[in-house]
Protein backbone atom coordinates (compact mmCIF):
# COMPACT_ATOMS: atom_id res chain seq x y z
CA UNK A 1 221.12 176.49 175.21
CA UNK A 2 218.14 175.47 176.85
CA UNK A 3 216.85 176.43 180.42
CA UNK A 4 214.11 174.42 181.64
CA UNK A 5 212.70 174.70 185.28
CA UNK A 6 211.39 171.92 187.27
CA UNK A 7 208.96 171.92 190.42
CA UNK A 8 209.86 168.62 192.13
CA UNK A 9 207.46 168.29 194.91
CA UNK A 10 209.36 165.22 197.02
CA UNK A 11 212.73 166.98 196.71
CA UNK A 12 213.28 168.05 199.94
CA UNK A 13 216.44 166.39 200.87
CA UNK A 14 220.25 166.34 199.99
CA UNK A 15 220.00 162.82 199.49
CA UNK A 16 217.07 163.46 196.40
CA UNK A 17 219.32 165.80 195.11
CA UNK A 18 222.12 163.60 194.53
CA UNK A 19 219.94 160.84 192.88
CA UNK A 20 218.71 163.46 190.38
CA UNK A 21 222.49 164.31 189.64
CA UNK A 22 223.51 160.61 189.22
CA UNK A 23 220.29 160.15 187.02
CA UNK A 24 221.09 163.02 184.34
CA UNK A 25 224.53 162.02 184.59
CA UNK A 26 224.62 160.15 181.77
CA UNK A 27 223.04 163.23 179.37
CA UNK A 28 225.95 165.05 177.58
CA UNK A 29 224.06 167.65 177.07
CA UNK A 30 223.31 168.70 180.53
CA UNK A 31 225.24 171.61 181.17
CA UNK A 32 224.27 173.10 184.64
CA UNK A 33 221.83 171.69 187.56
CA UNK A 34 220.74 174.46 189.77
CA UNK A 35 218.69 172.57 192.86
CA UNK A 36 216.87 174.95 194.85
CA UNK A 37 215.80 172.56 198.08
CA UNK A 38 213.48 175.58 199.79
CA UNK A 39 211.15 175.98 196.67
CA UNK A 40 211.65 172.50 195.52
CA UNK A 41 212.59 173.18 192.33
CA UNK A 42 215.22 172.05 189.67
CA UNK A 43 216.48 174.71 186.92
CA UNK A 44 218.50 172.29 183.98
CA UNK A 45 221.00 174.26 181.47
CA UNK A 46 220.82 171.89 178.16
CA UNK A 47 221.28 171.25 174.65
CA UNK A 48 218.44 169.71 172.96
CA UNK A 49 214.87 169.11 173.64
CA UNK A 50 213.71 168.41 177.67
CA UNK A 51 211.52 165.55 177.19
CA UNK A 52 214.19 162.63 177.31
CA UNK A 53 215.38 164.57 180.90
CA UNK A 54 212.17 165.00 181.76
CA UNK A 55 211.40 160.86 181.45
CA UNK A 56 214.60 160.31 183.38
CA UNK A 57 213.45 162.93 186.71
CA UNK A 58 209.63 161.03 186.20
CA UNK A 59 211.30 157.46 186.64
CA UNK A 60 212.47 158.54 190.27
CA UNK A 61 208.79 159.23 191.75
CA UNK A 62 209.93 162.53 193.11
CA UNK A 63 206.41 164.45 191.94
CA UNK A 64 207.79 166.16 189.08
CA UNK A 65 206.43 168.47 186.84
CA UNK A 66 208.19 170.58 183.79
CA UNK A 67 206.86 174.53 184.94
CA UNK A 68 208.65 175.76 181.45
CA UNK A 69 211.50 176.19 179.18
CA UNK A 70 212.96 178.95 177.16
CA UNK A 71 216.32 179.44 175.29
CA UNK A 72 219.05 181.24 177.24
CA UNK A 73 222.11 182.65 176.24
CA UNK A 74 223.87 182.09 179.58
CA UNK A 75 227.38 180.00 178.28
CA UNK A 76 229.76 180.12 180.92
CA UNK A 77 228.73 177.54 184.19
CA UNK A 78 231.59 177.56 187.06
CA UNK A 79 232.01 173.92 188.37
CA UNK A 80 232.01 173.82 192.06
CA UNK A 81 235.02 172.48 193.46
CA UNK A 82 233.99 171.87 197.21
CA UNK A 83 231.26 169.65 195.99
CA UNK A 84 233.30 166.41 196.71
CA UNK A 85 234.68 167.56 200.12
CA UNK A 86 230.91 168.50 201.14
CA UNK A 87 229.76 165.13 199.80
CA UNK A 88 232.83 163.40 201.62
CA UNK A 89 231.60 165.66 204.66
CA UNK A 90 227.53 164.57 204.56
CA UNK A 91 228.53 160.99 204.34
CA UNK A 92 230.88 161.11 207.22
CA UNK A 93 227.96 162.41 209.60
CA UNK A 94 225.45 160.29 208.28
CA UNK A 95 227.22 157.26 208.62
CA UNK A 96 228.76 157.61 211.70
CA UNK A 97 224.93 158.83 213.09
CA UNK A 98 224.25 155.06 211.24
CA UNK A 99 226.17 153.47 213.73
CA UNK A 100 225.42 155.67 216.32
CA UNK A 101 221.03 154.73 216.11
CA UNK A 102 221.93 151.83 215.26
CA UNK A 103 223.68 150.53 218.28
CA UNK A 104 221.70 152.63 220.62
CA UNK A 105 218.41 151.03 219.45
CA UNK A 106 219.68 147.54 219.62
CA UNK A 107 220.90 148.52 222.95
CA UNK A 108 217.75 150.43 224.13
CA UNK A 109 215.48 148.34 222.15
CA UNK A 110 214.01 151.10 220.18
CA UNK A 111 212.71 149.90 216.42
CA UNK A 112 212.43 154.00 215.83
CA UNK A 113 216.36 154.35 216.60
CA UNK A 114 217.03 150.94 214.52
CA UNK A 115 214.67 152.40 211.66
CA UNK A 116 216.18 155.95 211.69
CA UNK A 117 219.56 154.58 211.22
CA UNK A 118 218.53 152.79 207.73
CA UNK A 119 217.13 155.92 206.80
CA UNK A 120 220.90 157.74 207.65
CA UNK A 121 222.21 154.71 206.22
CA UNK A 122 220.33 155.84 202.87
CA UNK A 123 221.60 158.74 202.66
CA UNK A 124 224.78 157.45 203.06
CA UNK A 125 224.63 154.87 199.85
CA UNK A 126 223.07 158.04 197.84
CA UNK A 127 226.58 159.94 199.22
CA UNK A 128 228.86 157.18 197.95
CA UNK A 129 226.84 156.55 194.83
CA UNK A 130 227.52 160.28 193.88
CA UNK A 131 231.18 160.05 194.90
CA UNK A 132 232.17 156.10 193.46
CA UNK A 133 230.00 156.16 190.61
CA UNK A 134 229.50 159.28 188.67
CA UNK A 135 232.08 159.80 186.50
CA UNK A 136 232.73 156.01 186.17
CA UNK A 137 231.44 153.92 183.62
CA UNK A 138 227.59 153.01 183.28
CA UNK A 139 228.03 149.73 184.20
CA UNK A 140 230.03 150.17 187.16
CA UNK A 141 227.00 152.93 188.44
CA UNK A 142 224.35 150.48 187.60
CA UNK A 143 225.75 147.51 189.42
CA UNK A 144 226.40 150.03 192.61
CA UNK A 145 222.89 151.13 192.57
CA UNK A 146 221.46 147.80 192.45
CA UNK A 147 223.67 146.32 194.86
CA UNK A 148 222.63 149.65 197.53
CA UNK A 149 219.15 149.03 196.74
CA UNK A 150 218.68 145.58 197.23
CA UNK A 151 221.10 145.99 200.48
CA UNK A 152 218.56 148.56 201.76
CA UNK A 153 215.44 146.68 200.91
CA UNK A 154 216.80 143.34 202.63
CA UNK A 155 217.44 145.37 205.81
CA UNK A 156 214.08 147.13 205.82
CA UNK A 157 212.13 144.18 205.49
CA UNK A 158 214.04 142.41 208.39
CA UNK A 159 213.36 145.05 210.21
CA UNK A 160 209.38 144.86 209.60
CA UNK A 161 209.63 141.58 210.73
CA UNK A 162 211.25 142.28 213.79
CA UNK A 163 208.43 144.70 214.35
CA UNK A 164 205.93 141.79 214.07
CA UNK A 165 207.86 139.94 216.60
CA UNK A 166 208.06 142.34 218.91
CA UNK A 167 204.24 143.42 218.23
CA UNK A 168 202.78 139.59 218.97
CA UNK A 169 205.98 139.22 222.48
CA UNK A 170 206.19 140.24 225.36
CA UNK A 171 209.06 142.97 225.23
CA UNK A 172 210.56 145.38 227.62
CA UNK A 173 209.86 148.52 226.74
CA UNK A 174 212.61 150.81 224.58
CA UNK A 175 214.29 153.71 226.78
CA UNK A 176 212.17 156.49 226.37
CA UNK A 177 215.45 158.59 227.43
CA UNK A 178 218.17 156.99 224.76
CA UNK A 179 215.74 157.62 222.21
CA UNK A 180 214.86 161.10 222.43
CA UNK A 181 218.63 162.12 223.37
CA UNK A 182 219.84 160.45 220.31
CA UNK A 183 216.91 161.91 217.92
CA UNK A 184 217.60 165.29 218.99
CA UNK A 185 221.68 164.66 218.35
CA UNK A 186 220.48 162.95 214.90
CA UNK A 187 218.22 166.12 214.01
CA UNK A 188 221.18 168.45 214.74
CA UNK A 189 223.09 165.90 212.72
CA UNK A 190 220.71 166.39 209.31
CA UNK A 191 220.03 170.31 210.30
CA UNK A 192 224.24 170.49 209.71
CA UNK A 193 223.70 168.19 206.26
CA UNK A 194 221.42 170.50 204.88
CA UNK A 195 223.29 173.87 206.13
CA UNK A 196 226.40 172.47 204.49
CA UNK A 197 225.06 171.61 201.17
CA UNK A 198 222.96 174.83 200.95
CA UNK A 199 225.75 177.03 202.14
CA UNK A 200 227.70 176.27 198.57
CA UNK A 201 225.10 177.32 196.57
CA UNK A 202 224.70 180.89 197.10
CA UNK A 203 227.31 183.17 198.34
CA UNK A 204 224.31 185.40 199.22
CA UNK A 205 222.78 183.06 201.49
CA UNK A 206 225.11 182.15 203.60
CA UNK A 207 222.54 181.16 206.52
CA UNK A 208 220.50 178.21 207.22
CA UNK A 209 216.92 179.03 206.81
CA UNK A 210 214.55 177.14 209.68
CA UNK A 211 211.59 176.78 206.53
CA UNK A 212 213.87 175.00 204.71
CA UNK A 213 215.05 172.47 207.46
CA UNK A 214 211.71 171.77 208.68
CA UNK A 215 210.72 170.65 205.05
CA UNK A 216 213.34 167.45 205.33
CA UNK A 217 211.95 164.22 205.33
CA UNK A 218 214.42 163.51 207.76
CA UNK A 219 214.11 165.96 210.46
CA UNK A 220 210.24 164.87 210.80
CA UNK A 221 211.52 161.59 210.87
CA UNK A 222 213.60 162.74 213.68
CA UNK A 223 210.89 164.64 215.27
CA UNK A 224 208.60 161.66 214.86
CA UNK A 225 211.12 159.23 216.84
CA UNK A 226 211.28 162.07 219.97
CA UNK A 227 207.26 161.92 219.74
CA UNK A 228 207.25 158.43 220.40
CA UNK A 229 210.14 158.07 223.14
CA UNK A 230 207.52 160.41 224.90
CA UNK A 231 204.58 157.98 223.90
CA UNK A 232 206.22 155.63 225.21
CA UNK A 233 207.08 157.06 228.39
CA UNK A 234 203.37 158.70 229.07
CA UNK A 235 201.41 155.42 227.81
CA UNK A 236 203.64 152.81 229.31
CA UNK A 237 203.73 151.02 225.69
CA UNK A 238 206.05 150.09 222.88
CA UNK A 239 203.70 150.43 220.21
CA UNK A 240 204.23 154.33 219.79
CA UNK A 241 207.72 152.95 218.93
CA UNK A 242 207.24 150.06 216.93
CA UNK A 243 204.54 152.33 214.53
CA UNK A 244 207.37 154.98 214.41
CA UNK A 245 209.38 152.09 213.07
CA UNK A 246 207.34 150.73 210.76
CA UNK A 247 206.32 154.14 208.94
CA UNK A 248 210.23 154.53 208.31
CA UNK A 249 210.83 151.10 206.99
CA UNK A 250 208.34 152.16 204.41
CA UNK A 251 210.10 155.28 204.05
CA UNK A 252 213.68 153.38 203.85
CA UNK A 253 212.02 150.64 201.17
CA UNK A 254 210.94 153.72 198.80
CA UNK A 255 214.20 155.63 199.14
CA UNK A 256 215.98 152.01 198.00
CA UNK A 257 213.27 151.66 194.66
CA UNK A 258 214.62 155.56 194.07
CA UNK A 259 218.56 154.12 194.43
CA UNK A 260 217.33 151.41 192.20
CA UNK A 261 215.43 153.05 189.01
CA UNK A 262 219.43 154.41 188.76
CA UNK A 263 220.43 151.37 187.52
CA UNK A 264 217.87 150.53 184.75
């Protein structure tokens, strides 16, 4: 048995997590994945050499790079049997904060709120992915992935043009208010994700850590959509918003390449 460890420099989210597990899923001689979200770094129990795994982690863009490997004698792994009742858990909040942003940006006409709610809704494919796919034939998780990425692509890029619109018109300006309120209920929202998921994987650590929330993608996205609700307020503009909107499209459009180098 091999132990190779893994400093993944983008892995800083639940979500990245999961698309690493769905990507080695289809190595039988993976053994163990040990994700350690603080440090950003990936320990892999397997058979055989770590080059192959270590092509599969590069095809996801993460910032990966092997630290080292030695041979271990540790044998005996114990499966974690809450996994699919935390997974079932994360994409419960996520989605339902998808809806949430989402109708409270059309409403309040916030691009950041519409924007943030792809992002959620992200997570949310990565969530069922793990759940509807692993374990199921290759096909089956190929078609899945592409099907979630293309999804997520097609709404980002209406959204960027919605952005234009809005840039070149003559709208009202989003409510300040509804934005921030929601962002700070959305950053509570991923703070719980990542509490959750971290909980399970140390009975030592049993507390959320506020270094290792403030390293989520997500929260500064969140933090990002309350700086421009009070942009928008103090300047009397829409652009803070529509720039917070456009920066996670982008974000959105990368996450849905990640979904989709799963099913090459």
């Amino acid at each position: 048995m091999n132990k190779t460890i893994f400093k993944i420099s983008q892995m800083d989210c639940p979500s990245e997590e999961n698309l690493i597990r769905m990507k080695l899923d289809d190595f039988e001689g993976v053994k163990q994945l040990d994700f350690d979200l603080e440090n950003r770094k990936l320990t892999l129990y397997h058979e055989g050499e770590p080059a192959p795994l270590e092509a599969a982690i590069h095809e996801l863009n993460l910032g990966d790079q092997r630290l080292s490997t030695e041979i271990t004698e540790e044998a005996n792994f114990k499966e974690n049997t809450e996994q699919k009742k935390l997974l079932w858990a994360v994409l419960g909040i996520n989605f339902a904060f998808f809806i949430l942003e989402m109708s409270t940006g059309l409403v309040s006409k916030s691009m950041g709120l519409v924007a943030d709610s792809l992002d959620m809704l992200a997570d949310s494919f990565v969530y069922s992915l793990s759940l509807f796919a692993v374990g199921g034939t290759l096909a089956r998780k190929k078609k899945i992935a592409k099907l979630a990425g293309y999804f997520q692509i097609t709404l980002a890029l209406i959204g960027f043009l919605e952005v234009l619109r809005r840039f070149w018109g003559h709208e009202e300006l989003p409510d300040f208010s509804t934005m921030i309120l929601v962002s700070v209920f959305a950053l509570i929202a991923n703070g719980v994700c990542l509490y959750l998921l971290q909980k399970s994987k140390s009975k030592e650590e049993a507390h959320m850590k506020a270094s290792m929330i403030f390293t989520s993608n997500d929260v500064i996205i969140n933090l990002g959509v309350i700086v421009a609700g009070l942009l928008v307020n103090w300047l009397h503009s829409a652009a803070p918003d529509l720039i917070i909107g456009s920066i996670v499209f982008v974000l959105v459009i990368q996450g849905a390449r990640r979904i989709l180098k799963l099913s090459k």
